[in-house]
Protein backbone atom coordinates (compact mmCIF):
# COMPACT_ATOMS: atom_id res chain seq x y z
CA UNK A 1 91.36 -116.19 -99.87
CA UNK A 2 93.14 -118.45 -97.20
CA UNK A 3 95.75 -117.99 -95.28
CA UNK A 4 98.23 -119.86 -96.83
CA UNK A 5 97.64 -117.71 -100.27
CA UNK A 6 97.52 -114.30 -98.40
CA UNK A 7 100.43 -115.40 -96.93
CA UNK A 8 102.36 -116.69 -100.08
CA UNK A 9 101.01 -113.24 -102.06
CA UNK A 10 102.57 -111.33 -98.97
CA UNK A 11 106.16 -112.84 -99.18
CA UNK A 12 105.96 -112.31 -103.72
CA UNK A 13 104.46 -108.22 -102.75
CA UNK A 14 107.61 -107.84 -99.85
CA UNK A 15 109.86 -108.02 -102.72
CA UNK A 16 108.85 -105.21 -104.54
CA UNK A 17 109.04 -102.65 -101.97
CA UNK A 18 110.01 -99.38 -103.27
CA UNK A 19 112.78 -99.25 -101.00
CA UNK A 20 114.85 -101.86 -98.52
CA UNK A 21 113.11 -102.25 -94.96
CA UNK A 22 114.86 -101.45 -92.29
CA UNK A 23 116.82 -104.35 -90.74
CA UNK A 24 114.72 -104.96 -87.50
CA UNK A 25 112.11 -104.90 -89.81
CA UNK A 26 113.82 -107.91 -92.21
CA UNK A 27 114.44 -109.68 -89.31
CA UNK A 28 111.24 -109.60 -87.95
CA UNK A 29 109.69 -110.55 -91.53
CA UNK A 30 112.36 -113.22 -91.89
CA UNK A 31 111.74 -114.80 -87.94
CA UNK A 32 107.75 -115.14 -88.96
CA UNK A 33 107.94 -116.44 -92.65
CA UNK A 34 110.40 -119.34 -91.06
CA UNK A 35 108.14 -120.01 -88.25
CA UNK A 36 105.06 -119.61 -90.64
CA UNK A 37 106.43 -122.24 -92.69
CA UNK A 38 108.67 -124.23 -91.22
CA UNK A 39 107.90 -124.11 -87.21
CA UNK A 40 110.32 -123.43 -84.42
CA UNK A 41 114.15 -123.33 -85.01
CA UNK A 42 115.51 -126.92 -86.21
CA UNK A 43 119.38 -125.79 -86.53
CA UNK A 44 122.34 -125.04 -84.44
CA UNK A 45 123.20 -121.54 -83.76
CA UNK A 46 125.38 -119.91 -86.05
CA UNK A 47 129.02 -119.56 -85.31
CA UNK A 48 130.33 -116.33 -83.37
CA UNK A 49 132.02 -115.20 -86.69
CA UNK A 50 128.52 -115.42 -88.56
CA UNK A 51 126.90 -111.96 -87.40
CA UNK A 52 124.10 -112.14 -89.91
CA UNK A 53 123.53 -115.68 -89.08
CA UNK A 54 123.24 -115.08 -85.65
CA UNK A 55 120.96 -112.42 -85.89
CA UNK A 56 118.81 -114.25 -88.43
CA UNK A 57 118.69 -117.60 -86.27
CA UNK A 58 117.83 -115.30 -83.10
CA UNK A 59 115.27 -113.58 -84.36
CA UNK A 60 113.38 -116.82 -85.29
CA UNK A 61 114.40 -118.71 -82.18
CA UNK A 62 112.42 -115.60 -80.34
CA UNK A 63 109.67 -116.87 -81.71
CA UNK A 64 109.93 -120.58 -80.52
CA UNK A 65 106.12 -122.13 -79.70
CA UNK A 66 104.65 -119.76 -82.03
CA UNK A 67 102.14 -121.78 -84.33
CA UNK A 68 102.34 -121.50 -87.67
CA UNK A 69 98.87 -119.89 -88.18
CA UNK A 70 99.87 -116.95 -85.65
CA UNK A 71 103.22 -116.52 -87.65
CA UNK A 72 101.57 -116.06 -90.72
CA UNK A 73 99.02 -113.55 -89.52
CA UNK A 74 101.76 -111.98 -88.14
CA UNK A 75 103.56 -111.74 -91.02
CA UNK A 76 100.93 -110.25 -93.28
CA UNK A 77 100.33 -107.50 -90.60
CA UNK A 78 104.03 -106.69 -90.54
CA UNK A 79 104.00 -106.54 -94.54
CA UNK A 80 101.19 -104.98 -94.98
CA UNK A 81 102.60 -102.27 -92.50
CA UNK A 82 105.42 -102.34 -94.45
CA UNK A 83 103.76 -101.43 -98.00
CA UNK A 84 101.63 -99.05 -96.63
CA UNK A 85 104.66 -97.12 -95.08
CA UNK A 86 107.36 -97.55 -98.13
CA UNK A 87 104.96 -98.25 -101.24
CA UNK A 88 105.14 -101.19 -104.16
CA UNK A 89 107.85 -100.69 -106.92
């Protein structure tokens, strides 16, 4: 299997975790599936008022000069964590 389609199965099993992750552990999974797929940050910061938004653009901006190959590796890892600690629906 490639990356690219253990990747994409990755992202489809995250959503049927038995139970929400924590949110560290969203943000982290959010940070490396937009670096995975899309590369470093390409959008302003969020305004002061937009606390989600700011923690969400953060996170990925943390991992700025990541490649995409190391993001999605990463990503599996930390989803594959995450089903083996919380379990499929």
């Amino acid at each position: 299997m490639s990356l690219d389609e253990r990747f994409n199965k990755a992202a489809e099993s995250v959503k049927n975790l038995k139970a929400s992750p924590s949110n560290d552990d969203l943000l982290e999974l959010y940070a490396f599936f937009k670096q995975g797929s899309i590369g470093d940050v390409n959008t302003e910061r969020p305004g002061m008022l937009d606390l989600k938004g700011k923690a969400k653009w953060d996170s990925w901006s943390s991992k700025k000069g990541m490649s995409s190959d190391e993001a999605k590796e990463k990503y599996i890892a930390k989803a594959d964590a995450l089903i083996a600690s919380i379990g499929l629906k």
